[in-house]
PDB file of N, CA and C in Angstrom:
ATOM      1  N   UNK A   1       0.842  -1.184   0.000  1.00  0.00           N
ATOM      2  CA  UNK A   1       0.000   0.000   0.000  1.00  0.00           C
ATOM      3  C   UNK A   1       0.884   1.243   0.000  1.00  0.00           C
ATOM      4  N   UNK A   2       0.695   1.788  -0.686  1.00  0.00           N
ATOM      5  CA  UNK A   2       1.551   3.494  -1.250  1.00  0.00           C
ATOM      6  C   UNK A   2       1.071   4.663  -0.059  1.00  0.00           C
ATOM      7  N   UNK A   3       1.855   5.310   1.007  1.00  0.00           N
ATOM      8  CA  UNK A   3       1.536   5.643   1.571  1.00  0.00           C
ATOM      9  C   UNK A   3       2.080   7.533   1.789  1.00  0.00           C
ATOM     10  N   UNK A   4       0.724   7.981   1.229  1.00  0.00           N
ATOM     11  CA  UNK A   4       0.729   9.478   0.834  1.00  0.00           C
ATOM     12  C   UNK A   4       0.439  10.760   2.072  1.00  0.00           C
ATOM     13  N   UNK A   5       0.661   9.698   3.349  1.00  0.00           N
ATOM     14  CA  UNK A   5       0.910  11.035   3.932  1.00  0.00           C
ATOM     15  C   UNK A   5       1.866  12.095   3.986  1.00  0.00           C
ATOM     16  N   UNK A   6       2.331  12.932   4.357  1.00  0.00           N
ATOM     17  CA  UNK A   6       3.065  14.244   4.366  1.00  0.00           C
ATOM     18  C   UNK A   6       4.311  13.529   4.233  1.00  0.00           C
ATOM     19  N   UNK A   7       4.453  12.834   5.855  1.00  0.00           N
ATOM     20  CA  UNK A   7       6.119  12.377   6.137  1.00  0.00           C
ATOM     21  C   UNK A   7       6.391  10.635   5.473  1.00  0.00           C
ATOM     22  N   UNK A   8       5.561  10.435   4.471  1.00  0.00           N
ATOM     23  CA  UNK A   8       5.643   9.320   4.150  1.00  0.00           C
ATOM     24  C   UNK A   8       7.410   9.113   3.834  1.00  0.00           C
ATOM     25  N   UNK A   9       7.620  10.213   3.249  1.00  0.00           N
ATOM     26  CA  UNK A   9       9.063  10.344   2.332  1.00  0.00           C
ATOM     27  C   UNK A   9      10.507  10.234   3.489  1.00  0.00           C
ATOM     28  N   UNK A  10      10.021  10.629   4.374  1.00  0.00           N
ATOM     29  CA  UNK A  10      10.909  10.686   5.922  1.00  0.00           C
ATOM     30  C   UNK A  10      10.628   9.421   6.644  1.00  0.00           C
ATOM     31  N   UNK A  11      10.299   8.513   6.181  1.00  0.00           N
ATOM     32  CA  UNK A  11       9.633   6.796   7.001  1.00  0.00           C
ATOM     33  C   UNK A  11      11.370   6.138   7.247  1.00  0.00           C
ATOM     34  N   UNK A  12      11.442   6.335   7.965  1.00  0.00           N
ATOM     35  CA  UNK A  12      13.020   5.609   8.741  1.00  0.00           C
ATOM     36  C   UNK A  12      13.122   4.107   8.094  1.00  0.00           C
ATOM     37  N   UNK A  13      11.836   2.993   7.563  1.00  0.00           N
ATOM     38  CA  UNK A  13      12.055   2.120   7.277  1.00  0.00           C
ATOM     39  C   UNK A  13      12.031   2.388   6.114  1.00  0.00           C
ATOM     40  N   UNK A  14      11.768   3.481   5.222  1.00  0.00           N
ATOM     41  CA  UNK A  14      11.980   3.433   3.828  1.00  0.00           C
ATOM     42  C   UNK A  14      13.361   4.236   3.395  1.00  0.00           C
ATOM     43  N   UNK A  15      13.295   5.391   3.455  1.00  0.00           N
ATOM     44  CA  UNK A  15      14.137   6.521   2.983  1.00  0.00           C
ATOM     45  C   UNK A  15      15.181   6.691   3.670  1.00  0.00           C
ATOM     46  N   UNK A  16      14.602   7.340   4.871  1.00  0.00           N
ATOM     47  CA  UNK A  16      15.266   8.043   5.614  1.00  0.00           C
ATOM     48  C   UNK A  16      16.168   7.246   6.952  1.00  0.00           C
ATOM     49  N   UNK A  17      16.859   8.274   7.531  1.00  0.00           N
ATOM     50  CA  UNK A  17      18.004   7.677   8.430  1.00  0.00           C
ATOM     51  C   UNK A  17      17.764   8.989   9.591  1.00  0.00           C
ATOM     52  N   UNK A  18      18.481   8.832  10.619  1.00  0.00           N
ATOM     53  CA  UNK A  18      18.400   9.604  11.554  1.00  0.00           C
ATOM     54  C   UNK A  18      19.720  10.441  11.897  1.00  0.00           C
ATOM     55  N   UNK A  19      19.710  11.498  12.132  1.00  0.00           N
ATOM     56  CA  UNK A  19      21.092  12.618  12.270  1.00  0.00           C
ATOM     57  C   UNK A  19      21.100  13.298  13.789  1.00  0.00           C
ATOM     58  N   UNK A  20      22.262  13.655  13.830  1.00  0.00           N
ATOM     59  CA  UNK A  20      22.355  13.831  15.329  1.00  0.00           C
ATOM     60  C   UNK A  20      23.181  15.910  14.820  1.00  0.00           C
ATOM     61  N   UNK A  21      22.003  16.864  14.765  1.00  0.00           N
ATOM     62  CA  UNK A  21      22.019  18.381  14.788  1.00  0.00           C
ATOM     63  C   UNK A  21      22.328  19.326  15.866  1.00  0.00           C
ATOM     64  N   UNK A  22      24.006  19.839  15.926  1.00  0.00           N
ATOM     65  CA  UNK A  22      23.735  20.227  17.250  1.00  0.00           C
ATOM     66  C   UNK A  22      24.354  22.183  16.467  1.00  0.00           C
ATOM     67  N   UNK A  23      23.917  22.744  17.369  1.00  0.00           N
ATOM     68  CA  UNK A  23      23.539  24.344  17.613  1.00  0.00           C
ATOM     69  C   UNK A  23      25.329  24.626  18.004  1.00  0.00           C
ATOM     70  N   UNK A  24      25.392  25.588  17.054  1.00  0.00           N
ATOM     71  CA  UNK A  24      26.635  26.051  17.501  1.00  0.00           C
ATOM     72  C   UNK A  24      27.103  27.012  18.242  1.00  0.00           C
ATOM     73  N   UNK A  25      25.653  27.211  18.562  1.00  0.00           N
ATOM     74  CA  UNK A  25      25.635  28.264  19.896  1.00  0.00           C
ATOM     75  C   UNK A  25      25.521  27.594  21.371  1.00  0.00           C
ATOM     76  N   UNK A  26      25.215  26.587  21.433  1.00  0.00           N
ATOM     77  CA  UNK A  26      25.369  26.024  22.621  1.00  0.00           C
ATOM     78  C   UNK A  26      25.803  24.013  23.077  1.00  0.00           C
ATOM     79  N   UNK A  27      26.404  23.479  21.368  1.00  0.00           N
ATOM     80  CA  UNK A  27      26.689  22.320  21.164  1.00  0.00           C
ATOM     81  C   UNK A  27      25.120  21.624  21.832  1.00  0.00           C
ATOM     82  N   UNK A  28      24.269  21.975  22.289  1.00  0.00           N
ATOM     83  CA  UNK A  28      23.124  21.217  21.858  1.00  0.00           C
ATOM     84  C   UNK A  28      22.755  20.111  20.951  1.00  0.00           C
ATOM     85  N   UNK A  29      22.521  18.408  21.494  1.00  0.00           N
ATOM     86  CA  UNK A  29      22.569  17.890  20.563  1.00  0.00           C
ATOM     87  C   UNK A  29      20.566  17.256  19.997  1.00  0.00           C
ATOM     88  N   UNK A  30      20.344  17.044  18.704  1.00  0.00           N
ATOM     89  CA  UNK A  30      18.689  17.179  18.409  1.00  0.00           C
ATOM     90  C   UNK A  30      18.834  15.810  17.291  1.00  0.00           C
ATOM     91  N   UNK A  31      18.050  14.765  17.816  1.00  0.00           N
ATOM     92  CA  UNK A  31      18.031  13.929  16.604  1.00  0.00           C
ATOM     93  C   UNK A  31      16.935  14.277  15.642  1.00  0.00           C
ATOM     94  N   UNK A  32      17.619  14.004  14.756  1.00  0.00           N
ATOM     95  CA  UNK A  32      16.297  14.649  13.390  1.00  0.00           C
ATOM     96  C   UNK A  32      16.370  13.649  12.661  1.00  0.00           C
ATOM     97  N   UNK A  33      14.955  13.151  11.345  1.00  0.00           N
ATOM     98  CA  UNK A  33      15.024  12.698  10.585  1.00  0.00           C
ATOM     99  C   UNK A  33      14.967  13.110   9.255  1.00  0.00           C
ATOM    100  N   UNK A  34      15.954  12.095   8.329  1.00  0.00           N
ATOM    101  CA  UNK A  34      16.037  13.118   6.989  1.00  0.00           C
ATOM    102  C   UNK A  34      16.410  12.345   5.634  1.00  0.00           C
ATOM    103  N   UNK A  35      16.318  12.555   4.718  1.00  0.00           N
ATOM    104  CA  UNK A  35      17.288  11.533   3.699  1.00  0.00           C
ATOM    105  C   UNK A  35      18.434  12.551   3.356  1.00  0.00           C
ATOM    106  N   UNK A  36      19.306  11.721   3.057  1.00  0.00           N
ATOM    107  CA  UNK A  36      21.013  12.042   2.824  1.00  0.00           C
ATOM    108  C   UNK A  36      21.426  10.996   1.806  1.00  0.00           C
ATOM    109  N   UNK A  37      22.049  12.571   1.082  1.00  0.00           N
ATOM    110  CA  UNK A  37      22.681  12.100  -0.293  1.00  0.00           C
ATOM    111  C   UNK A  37      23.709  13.143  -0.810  1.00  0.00           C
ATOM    112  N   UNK A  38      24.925  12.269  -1.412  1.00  0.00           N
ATOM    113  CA  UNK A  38      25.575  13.272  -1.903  1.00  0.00           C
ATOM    114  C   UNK A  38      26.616  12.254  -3.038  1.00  0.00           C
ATOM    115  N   UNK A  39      25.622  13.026  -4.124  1.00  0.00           N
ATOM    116  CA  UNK A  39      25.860  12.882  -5.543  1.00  0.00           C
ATOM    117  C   UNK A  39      27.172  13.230  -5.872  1.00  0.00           C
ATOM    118  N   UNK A  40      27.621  12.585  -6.627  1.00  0.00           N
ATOM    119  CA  UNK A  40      29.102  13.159  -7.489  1.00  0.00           C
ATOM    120  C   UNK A  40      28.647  13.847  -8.823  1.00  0.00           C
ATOM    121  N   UNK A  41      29.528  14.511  -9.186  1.00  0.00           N
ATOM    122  CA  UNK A  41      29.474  15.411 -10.362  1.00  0.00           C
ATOM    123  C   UNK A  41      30.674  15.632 -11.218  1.00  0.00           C
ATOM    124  N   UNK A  42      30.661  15.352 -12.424  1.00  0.00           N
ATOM    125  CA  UNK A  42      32.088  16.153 -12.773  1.00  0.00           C
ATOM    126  C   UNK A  42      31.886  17.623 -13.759  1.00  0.00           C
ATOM    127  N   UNK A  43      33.294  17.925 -14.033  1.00  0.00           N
ATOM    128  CA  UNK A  43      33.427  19.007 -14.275  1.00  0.00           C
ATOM    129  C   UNK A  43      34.555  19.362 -15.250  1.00  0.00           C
ATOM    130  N   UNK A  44      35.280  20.489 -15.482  1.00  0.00           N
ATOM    131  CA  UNK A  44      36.537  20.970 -15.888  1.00  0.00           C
ATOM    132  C   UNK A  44      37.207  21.984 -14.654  1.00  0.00           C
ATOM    133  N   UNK A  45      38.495  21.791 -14.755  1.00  0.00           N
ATOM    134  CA  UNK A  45      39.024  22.694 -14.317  1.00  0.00           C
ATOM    135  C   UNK A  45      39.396  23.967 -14.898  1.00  0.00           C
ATOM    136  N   UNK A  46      39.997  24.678 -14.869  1.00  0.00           N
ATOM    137  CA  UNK A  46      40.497  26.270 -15.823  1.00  0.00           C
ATOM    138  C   UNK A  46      41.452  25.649 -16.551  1.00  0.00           C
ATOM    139  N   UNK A  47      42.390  24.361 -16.554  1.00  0.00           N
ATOM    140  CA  UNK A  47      42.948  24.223 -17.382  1.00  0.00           C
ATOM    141  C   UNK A  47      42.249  22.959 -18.630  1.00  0.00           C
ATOM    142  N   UNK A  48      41.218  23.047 -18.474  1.00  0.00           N
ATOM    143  CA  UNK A  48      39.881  21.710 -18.879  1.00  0.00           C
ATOM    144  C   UNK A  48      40.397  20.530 -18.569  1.00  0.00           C
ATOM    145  N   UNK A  49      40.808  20.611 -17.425  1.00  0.00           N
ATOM    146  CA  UNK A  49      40.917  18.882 -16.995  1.00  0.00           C
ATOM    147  C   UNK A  49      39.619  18.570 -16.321  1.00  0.00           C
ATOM    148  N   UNK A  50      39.531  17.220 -16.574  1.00  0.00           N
ATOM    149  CA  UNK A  50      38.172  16.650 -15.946  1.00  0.00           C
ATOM    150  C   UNK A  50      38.861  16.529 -14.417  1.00  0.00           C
ATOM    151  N   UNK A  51      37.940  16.918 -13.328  1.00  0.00           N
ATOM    152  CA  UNK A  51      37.531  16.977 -12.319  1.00  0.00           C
ATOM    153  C   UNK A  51      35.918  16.306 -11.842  1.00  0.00           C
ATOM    154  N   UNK A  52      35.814  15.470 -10.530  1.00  0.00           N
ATOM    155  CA  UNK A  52      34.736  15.319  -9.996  1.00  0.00           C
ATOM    156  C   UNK A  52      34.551  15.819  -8.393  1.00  0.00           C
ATOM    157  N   UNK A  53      33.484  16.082  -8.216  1.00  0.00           N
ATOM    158  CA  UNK A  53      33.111  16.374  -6.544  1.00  0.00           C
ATOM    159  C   UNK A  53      31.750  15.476  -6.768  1.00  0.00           C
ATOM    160  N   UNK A  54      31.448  16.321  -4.954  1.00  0.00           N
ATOM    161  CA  UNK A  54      30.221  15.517  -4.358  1.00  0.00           C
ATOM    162  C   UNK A  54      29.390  16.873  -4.097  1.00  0.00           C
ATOM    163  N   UNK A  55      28.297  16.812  -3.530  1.00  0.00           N
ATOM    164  CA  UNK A  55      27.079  17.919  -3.200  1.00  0.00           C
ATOM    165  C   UNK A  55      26.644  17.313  -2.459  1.00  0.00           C
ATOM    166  N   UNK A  56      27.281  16.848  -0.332  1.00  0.00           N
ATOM    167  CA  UNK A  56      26.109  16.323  -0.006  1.00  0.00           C
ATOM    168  C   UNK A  56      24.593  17.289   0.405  1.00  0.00           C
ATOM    169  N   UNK A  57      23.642  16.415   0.848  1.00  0.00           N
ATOM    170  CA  UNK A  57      22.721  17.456   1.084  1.00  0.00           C
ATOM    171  C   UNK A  57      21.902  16.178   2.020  1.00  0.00           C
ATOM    172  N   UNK A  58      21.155  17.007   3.224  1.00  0.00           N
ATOM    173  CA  UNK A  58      20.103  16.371   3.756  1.00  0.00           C
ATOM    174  C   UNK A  58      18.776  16.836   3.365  1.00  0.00           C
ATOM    175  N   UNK A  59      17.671  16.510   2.730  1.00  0.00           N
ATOM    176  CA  UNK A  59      16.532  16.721   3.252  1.00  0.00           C
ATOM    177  C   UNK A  59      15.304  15.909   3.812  1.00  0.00           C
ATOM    178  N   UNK A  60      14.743  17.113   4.925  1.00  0.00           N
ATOM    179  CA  UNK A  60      13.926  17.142   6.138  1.00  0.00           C
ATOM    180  C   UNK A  60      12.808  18.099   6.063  1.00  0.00           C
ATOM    181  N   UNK A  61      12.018  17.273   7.459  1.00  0.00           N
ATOM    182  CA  UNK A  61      10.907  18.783   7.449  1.00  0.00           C
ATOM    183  C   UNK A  61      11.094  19.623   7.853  1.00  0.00           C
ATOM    184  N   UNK A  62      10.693  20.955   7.638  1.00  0.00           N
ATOM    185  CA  UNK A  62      11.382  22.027   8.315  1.00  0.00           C
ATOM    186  C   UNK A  62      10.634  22.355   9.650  1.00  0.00           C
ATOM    187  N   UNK A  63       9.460  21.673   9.712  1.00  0.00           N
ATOM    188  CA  UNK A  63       9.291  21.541  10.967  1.00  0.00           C
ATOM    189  C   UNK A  63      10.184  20.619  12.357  1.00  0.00           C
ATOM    190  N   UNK A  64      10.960  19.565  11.365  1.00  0.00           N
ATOM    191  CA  UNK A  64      11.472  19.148  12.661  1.00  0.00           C
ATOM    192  C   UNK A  64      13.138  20.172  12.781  1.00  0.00           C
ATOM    193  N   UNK A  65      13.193  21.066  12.202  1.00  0.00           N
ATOM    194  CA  UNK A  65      14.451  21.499  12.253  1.00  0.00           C
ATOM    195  C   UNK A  65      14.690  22.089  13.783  1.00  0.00           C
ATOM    196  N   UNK A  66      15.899  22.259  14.759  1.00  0.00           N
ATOM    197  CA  UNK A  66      15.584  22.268  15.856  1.00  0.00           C
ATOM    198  C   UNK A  66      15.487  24.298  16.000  1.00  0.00           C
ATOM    199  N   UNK A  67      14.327  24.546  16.763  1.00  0.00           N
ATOM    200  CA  UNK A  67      14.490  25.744  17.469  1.00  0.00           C
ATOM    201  C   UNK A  67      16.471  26.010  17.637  1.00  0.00           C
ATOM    202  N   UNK A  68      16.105  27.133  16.756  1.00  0.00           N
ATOM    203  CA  UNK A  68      17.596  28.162  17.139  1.00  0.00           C
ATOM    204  C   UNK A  68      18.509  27.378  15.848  1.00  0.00           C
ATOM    205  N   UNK A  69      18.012  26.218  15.337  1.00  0.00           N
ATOM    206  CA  UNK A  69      19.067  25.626  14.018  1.00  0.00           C
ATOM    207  C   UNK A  69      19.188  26.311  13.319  1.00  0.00           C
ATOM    208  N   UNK A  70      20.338  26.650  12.905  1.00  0.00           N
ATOM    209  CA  UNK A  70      20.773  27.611  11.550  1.00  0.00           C
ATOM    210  C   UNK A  70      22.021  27.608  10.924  1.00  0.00           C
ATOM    211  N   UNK A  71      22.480  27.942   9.975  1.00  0.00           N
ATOM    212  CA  UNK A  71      24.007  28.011   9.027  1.00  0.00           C
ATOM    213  C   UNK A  71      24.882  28.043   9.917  1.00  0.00           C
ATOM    214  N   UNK A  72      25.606  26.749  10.268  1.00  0.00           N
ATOM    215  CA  UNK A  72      26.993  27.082  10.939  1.00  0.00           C
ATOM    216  C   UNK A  72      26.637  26.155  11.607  1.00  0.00           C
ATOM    217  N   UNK A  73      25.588  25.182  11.814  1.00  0.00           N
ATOM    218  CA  UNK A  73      25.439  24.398  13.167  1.00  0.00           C
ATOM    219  C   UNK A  73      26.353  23.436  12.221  1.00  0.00           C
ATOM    220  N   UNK A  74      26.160  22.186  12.842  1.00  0.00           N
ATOM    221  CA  UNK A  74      26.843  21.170  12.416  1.00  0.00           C
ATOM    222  C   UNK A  74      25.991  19.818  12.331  1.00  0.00           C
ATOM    223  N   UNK A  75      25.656  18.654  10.965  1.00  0.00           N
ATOM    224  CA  UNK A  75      24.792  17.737  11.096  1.00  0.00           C
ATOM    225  C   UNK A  75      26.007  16.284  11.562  1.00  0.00           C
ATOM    226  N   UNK A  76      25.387  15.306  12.371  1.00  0.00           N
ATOM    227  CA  UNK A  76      26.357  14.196  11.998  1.00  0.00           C
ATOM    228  C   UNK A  76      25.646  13.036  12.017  1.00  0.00           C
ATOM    229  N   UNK A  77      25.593  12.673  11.064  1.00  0.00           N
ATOM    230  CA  UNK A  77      25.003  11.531   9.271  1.00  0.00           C
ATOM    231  C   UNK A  77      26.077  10.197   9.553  1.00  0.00           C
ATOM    232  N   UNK A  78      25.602   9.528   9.993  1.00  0.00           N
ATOM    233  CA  UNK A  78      26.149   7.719   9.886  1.00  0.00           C
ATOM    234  C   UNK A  78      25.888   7.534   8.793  1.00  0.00           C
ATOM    235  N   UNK A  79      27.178   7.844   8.252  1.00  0.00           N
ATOM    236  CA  UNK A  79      27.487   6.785   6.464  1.00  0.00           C
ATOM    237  C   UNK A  79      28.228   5.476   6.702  1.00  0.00           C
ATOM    238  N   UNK A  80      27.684   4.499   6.149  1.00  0.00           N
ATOM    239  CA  UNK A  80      27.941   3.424   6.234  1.00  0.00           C
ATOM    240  C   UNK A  80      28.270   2.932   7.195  1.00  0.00           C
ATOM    241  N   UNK A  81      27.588   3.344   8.740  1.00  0.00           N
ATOM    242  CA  UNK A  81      27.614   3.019   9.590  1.00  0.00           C
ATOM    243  C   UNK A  81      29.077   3.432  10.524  1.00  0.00           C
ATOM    244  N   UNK A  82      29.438   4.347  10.013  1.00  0.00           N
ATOM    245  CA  UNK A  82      30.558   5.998  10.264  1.00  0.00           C
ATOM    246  C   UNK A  82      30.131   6.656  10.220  1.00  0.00           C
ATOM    247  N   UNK A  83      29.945   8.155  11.981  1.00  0.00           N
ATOM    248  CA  UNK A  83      29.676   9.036  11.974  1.00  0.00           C
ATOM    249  C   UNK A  83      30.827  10.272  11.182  1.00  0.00           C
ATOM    250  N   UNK A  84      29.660  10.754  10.395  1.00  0.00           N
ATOM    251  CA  UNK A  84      30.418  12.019   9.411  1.00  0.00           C
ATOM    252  C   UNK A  84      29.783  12.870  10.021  1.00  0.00           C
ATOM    253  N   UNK A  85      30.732  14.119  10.040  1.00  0.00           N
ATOM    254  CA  UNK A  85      30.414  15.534  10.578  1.00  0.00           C
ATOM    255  C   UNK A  85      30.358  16.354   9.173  1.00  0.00           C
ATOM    256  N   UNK A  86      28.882  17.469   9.174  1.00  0.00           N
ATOM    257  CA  UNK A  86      28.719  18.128   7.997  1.00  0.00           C
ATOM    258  C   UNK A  86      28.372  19.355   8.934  1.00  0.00           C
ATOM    259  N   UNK A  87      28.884  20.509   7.675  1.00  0.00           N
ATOM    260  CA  UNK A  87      28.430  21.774   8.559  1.00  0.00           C
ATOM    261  C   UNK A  87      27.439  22.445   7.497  1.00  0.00           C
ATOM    262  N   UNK A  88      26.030  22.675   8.595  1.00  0.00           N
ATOM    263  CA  UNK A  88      25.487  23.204   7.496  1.00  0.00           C
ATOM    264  C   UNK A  88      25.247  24.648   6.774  1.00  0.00           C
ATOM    265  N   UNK A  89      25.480  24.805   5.405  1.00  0.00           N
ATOM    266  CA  UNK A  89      26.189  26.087   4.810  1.00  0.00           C
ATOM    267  C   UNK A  89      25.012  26.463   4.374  1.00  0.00           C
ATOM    268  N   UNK A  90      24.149  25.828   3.923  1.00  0.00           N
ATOM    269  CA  UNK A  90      22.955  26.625   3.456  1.00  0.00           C
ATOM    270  C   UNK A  90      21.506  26.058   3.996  1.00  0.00           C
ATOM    271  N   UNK A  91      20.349  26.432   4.096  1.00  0.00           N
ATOM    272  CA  UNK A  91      19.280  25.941   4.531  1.00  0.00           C
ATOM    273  C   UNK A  91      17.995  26.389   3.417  1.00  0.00           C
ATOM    274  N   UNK A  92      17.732  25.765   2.243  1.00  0.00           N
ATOM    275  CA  UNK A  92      16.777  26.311   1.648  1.00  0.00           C
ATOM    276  C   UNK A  92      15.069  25.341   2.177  1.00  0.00           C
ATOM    277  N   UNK A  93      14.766  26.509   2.577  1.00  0.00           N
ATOM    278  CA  UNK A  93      12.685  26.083   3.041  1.00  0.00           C
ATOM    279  C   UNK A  93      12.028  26.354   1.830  1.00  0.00           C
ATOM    280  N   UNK A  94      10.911  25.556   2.008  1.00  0.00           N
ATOM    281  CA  UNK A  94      10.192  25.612   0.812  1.00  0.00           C
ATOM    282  C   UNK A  94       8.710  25.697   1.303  1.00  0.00           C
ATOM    283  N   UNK A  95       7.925  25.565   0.592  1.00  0.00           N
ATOM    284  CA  UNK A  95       6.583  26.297   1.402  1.00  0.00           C
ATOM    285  C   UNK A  95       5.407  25.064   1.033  1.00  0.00           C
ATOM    286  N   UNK A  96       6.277  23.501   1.097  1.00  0.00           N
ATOM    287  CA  UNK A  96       6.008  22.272   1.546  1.00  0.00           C
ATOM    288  C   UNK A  96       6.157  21.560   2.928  1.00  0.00           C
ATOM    289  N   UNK A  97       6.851  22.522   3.541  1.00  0.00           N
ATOM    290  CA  UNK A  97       7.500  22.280   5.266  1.00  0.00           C
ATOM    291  C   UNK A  97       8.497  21.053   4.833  1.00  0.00           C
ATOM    292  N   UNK A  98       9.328  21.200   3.790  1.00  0.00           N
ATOM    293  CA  UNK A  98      10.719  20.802   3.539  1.00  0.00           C
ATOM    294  C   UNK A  98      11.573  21.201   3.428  1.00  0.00           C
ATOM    295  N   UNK A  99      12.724  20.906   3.802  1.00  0.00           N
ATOM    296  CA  UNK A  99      13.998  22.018   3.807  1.00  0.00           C
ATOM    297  C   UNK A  99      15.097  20.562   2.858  1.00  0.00           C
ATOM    298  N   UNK A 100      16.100  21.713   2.309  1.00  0.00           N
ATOM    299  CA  UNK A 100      16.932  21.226   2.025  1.00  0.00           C
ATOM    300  C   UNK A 100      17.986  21.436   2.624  1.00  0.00           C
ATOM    301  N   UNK A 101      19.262  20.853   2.796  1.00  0.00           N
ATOM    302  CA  UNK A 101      20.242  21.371   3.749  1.00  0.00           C
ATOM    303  C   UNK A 101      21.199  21.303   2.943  1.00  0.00           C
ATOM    304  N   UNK A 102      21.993  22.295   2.759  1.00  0.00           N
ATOM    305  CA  UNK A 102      23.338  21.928   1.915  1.00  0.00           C
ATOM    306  C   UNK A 102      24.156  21.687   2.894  1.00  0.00           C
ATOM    307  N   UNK A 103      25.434  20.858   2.744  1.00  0.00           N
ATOM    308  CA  UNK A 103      26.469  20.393   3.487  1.00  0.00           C
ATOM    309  C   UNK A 103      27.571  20.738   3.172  1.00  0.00           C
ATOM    310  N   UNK A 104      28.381  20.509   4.115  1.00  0.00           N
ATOM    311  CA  UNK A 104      30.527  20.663   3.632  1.00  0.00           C
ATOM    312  C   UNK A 104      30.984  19.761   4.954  1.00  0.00           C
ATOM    313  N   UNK A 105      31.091  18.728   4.495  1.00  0.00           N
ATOM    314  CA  UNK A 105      32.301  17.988   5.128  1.00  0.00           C
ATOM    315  C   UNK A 105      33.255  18.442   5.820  1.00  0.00           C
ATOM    316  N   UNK A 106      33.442  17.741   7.394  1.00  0.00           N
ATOM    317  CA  UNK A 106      34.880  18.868   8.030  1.00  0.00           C
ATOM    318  C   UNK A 106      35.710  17.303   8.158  1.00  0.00           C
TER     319      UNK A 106
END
C-alpha cells in the first residue's frame, strides 16, 4: 500500500536515516530525521581537466528542524555506519514544510 501522507518520504524504514544536529551556539545535541545524499558530479578545471566532486545534502521537514538551528550548526550523518560531521552552509525552506540542507564535510 503506497503511503501518501506528508512524512511518508521521511519513514526511517523506507528513505530516511536519523542525524544527530547540534547548535553552535550552545553544542546542543537534536536527533532529526532526513534523507542524505551526496551525488558526485564532474566538471573541468580552468585548465579543462576533468575533475569530480560531491554535493552532499540532507533533506527534512522544516518543521522538525531544531528551534535556534541555523548556518553554521553542524549535522552528523552515519554513512555506512561511520559518523560524518557536515556543517550546514545553506538551509533552503520551501513552502512544503521541507527544507533542504546543503552540506561541507569537516
Amino acid at each position: 500500500m503506497l503511503n501518501l501522507a506528508n512524512d511518508a518520504f521521511f519513514n526511517l524504514n523506507d528513505f530516511a536515516s536519523t542525524a544527530t544536529w547540534r547548535l553552535a551556539s550552545s553544542s546542543d545535541p537534536y536527533v532529526v530525521t532526513g534523507v542524505f545524499t551526496n551525488d558526485f558530479f564532474s566538471g573541468f578545471d580552468e585548465l579543462n581537466a576533468p575533475v569530480s566532486t560531491s554535493q552532499p545534502q540532507f533533506t527534512m521537514k522544516t518543521s522538525d528542524i531544531p528551534t535556534g538551528g541555523k548556518e553554521e550548526d553542524t549535522l552528523i550523518i552515519p554513512v555506512n555506519n561511520i559518523d560524518q560531521t557536515y556543517l550546514v552552509k545553506i538551509i533552503e525552506r520551501d513552502a512544503t514544510n521541507v527544507s533542504l540542507l546543503i552540506l561541507q564535510r569537516q
